[in-house]
PDB file of N, CA and C in Angstrom:
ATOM      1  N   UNK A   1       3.034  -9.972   2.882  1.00  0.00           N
ATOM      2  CA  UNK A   1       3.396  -9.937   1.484  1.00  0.00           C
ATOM      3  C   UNK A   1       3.916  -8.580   1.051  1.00  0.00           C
ATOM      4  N   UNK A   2       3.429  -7.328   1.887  1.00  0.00           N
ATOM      5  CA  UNK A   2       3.973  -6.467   1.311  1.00  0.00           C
ATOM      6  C   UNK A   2       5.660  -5.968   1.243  1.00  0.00           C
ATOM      7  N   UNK A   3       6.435  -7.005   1.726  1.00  0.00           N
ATOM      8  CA  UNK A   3       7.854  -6.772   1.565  1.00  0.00           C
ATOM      9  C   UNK A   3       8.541  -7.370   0.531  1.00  0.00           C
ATOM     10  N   UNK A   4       7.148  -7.980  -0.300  1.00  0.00           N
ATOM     11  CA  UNK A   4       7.750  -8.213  -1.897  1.00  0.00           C
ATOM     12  C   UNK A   4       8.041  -7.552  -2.823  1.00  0.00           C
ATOM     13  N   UNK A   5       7.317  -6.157  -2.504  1.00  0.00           N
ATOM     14  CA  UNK A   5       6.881  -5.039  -3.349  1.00  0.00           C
ATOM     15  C   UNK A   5       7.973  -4.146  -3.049  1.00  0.00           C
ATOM     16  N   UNK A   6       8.083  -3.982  -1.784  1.00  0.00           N
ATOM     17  CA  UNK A   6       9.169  -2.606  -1.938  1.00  0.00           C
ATOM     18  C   UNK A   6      10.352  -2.923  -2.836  1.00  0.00           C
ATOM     19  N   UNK A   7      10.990  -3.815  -2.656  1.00  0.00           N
ATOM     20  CA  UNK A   7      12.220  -3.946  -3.765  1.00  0.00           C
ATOM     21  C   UNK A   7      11.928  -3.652  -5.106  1.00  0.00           C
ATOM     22  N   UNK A   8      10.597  -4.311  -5.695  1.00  0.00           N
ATOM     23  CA  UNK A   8       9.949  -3.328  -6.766  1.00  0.00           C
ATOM     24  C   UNK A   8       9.315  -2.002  -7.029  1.00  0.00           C
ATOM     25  N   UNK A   9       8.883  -1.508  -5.822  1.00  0.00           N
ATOM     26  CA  UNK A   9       8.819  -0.054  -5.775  1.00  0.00           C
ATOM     27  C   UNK A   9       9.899   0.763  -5.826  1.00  0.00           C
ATOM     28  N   UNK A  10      10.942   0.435  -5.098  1.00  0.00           N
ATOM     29  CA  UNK A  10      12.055   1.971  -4.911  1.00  0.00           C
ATOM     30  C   UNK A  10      12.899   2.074  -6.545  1.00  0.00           C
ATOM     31  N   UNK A  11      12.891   1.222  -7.340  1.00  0.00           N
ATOM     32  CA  UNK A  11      13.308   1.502  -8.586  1.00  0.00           C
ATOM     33  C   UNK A  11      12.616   2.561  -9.576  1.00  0.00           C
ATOM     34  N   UNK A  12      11.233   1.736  -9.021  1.00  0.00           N
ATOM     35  CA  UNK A  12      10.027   3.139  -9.814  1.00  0.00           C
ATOM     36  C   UNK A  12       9.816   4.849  -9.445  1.00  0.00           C
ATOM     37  N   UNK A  13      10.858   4.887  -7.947  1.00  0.00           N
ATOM     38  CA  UNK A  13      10.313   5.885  -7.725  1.00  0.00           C
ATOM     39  C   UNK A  13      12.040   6.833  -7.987  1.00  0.00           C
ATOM     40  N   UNK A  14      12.545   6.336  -8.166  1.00  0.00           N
ATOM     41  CA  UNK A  14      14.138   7.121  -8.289  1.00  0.00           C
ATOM     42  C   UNK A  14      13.804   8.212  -9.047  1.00  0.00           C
ATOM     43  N   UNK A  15      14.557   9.363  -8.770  1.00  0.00           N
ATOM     44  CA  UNK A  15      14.719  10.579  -9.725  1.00  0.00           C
ATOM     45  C   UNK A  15      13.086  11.208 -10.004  1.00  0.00           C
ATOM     46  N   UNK A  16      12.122  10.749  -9.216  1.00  0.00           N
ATOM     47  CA  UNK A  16      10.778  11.409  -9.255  1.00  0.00           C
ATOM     48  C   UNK A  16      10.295  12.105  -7.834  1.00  0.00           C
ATOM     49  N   UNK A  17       9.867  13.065  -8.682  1.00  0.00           N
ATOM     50  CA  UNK A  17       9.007  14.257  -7.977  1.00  0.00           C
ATOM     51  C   UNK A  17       7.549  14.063  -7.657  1.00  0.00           C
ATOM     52  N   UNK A  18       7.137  13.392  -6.069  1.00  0.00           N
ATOM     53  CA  UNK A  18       5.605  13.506  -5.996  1.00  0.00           C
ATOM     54  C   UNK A  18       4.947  14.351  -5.949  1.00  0.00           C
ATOM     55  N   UNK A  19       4.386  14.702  -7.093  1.00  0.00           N
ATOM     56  CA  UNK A  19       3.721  15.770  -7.347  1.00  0.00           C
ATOM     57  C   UNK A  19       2.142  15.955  -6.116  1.00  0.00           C
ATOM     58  N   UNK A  20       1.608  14.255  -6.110  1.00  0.00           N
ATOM     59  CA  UNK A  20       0.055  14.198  -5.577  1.00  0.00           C
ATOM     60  C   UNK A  20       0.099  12.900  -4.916  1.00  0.00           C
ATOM     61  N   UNK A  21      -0.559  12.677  -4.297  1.00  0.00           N
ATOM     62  CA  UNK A  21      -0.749  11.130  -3.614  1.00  0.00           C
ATOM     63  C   UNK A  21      -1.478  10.089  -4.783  1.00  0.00           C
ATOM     64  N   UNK A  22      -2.277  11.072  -5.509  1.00  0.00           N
ATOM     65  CA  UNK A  22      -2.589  10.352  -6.812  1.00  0.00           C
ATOM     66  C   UNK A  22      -1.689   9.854  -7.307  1.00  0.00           C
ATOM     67  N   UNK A  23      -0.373  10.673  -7.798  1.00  0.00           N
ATOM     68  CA  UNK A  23       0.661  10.115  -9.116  1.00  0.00           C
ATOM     69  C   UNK A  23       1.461   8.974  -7.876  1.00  0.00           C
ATOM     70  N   UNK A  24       1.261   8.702  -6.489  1.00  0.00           N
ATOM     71  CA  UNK A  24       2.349   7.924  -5.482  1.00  0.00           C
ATOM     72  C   UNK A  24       1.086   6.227  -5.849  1.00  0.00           C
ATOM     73  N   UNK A  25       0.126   6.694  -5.643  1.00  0.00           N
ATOM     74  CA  UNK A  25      -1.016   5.589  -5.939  1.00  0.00           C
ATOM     75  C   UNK A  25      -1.048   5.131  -7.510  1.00  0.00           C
ATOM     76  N   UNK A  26      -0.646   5.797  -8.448  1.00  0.00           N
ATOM     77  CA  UNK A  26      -0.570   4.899  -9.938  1.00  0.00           C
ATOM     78  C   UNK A  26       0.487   4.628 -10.203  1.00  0.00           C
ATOM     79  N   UNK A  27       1.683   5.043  -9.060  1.00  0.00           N
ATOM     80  CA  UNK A  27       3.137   4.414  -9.561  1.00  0.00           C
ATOM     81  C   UNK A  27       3.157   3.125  -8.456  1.00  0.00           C
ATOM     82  N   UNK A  28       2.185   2.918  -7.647  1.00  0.00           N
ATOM     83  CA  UNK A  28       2.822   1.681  -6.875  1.00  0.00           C
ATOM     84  C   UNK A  28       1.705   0.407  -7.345  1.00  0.00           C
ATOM     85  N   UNK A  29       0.941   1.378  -8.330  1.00  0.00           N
ATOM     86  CA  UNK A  29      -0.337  -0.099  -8.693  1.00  0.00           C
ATOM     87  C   UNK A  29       0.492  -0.595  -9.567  1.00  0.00           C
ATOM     88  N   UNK A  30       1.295   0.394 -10.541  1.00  0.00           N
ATOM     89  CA  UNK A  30       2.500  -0.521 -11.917  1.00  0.00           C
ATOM     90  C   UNK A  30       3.672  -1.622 -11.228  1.00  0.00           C
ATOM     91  N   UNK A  31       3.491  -1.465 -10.058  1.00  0.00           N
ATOM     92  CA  UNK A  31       4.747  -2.866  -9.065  1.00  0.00           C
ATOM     93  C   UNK A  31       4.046  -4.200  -9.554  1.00  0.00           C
ATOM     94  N   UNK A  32       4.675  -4.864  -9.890  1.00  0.00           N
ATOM     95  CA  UNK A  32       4.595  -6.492  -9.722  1.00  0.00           C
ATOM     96  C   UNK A  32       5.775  -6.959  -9.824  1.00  0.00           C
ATOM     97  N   UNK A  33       5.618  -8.775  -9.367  1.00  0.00           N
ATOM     98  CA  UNK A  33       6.820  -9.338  -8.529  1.00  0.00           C
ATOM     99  C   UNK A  33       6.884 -10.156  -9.895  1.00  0.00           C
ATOM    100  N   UNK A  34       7.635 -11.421  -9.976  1.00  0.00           N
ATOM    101  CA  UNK A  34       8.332 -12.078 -11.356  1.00  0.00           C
ATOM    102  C   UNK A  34       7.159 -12.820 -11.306  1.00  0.00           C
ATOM    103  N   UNK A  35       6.449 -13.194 -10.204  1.00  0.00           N
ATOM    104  CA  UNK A  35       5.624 -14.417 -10.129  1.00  0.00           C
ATOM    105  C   UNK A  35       4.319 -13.488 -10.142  1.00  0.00           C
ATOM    106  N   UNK A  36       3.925 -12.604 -10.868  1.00  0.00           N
ATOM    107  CA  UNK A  36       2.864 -11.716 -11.354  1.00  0.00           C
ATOM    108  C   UNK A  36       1.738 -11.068 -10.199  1.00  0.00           C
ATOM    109  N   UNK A  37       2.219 -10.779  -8.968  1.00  0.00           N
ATOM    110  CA  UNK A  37       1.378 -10.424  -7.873  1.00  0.00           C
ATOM    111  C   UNK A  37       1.718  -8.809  -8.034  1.00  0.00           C
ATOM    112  N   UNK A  38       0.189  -8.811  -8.120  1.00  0.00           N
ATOM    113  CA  UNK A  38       0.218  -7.299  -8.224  1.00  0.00           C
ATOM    114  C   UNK A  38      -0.434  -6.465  -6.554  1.00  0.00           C
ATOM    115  N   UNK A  39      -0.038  -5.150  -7.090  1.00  0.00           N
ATOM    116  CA  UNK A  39      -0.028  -4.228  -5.871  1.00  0.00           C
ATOM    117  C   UNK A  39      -1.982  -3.700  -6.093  1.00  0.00           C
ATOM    118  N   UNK A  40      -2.467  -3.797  -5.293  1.00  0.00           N
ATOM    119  CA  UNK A  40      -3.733  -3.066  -5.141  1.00  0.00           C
ATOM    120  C   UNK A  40      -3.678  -1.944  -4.085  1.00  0.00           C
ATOM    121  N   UNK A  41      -4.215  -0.689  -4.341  1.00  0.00           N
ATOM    122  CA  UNK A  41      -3.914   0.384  -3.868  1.00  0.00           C
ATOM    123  C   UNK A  41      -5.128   1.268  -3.526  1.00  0.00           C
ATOM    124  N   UNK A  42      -5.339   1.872  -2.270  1.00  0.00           N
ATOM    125  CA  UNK A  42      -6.252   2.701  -2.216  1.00  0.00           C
ATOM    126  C   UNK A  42      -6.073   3.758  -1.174  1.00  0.00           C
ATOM    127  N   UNK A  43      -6.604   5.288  -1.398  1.00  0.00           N
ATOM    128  CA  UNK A  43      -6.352   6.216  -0.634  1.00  0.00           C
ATOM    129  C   UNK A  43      -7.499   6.394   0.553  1.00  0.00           C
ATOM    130  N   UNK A  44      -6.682   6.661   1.458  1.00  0.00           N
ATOM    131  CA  UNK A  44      -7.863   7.076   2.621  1.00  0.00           C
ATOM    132  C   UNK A  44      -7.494   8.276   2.924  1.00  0.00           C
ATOM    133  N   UNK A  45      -8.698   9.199   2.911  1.00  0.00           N
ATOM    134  CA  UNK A  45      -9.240  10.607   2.977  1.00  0.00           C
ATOM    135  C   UNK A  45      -9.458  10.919   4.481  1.00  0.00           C
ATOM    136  N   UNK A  46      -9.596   9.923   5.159  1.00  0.00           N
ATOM    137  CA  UNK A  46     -10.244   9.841   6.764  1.00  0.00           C
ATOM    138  C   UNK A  46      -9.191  10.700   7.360  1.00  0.00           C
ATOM    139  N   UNK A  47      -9.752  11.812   7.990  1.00  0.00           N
ATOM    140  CA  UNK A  47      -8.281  12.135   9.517  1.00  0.00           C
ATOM    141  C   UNK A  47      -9.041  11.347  10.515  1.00  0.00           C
ATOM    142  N   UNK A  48      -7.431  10.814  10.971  1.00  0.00           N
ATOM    143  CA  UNK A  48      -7.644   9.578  12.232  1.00  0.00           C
ATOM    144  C   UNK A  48      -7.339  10.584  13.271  1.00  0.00           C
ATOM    145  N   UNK A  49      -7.693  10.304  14.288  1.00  0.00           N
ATOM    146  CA  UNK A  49      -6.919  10.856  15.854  1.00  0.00           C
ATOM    147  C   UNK A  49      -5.927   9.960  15.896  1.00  0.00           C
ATOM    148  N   UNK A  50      -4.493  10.593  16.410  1.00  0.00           N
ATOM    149  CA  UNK A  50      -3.551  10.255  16.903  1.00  0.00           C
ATOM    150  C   UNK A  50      -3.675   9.356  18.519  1.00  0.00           C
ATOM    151  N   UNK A  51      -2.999   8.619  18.734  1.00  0.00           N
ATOM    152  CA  UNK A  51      -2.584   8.086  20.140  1.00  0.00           C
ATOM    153  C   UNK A  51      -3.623   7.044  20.142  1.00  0.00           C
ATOM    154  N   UNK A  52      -4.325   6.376  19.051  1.00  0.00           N
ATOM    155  CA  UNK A  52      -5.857   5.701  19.627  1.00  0.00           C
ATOM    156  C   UNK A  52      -5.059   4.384  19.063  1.00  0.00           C
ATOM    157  N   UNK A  53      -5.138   3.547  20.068  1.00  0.00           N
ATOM    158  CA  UNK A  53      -5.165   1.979  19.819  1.00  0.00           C
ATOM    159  C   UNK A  53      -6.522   1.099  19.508  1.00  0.00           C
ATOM    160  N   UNK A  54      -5.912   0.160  18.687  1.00  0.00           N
ATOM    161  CA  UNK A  54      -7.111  -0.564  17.807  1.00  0.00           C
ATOM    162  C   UNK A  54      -7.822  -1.946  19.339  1.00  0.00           C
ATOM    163  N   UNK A  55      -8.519  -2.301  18.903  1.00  0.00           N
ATOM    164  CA  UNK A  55      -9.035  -3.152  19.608  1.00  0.00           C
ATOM    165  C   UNK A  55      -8.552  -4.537  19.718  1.00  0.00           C
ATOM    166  N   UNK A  56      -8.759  -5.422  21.309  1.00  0.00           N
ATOM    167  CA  UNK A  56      -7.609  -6.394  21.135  1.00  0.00           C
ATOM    168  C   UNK A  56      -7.979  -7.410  20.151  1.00  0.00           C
ATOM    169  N   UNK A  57      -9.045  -7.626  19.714  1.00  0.00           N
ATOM    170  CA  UNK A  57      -9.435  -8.263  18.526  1.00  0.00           C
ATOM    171  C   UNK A  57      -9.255  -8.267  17.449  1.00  0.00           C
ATOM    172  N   UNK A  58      -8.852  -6.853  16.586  1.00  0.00           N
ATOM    173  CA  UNK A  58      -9.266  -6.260  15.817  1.00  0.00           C
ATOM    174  C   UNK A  58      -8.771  -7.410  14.378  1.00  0.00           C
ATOM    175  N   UNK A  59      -7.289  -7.382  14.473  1.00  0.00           N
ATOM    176  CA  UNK A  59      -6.680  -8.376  13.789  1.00  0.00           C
ATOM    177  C   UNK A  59      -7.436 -10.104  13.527  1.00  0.00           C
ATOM    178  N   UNK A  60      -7.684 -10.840  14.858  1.00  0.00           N
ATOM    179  CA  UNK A  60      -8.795 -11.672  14.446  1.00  0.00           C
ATOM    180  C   UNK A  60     -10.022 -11.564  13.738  1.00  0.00           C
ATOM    181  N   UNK A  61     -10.684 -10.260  13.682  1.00  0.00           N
ATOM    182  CA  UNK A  61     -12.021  -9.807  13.366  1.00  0.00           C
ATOM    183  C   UNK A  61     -11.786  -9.277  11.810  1.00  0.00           C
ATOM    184  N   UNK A  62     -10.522  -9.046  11.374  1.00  0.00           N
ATOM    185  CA  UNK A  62     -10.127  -8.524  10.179  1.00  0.00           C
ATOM    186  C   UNK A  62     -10.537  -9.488   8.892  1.00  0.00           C
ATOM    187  N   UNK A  63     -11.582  -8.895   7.911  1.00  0.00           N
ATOM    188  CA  UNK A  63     -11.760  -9.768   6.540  1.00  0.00           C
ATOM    189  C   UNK A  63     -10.857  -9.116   5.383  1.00  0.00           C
ATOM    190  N   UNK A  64     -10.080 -10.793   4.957  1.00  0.00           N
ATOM    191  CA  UNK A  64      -8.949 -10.663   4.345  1.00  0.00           C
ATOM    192  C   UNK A  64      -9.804 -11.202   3.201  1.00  0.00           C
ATOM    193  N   UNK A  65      -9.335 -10.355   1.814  1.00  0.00           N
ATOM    194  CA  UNK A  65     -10.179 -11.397   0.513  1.00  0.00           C
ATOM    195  C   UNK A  65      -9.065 -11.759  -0.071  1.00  0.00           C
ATOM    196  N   UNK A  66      -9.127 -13.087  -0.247  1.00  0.00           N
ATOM    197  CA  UNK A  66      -7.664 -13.657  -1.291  1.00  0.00           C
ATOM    198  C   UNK A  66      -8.086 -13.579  -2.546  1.00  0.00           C
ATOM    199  N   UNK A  67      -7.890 -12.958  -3.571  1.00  0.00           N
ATOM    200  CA  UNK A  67      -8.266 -13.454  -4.972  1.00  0.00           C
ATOM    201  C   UNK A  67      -7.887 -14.831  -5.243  1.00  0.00           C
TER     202      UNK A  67
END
């Protein structure tokens, strides 16, 4: 689903200066599509290590919440 959004994101972001990852996170929660699906957004603080692959499961094992 998230390739509904970018066509509504890159309009919001024209002619702006990211100041913070904050002001990049309250301009992509204001995206919604005609059919009212909104963007939920959250920052991760975590440093990952580079080069590490996920587990072959991981995707099956993944909890998705649908509203």
């Amino acid at each position: 689903m998230g390739h509904r959004f970018f066509p509504r994101i890159s309009p919001l972001c024209q002619g702006l200066i990211f100041e913070s990852v904050q002001t990049v996170k309250d301009l992509m929660a204001t995206a919604t599509t005609r059919t009212g699906l909104k963007l939920l957004t959250t920052i991760l603080y975590n440093t990952y290590q580079t080069g590490q692959n996920v587990a072959v499961d991981f995707k099956s094992n993944l909890k998705i919440v649908f509203d």
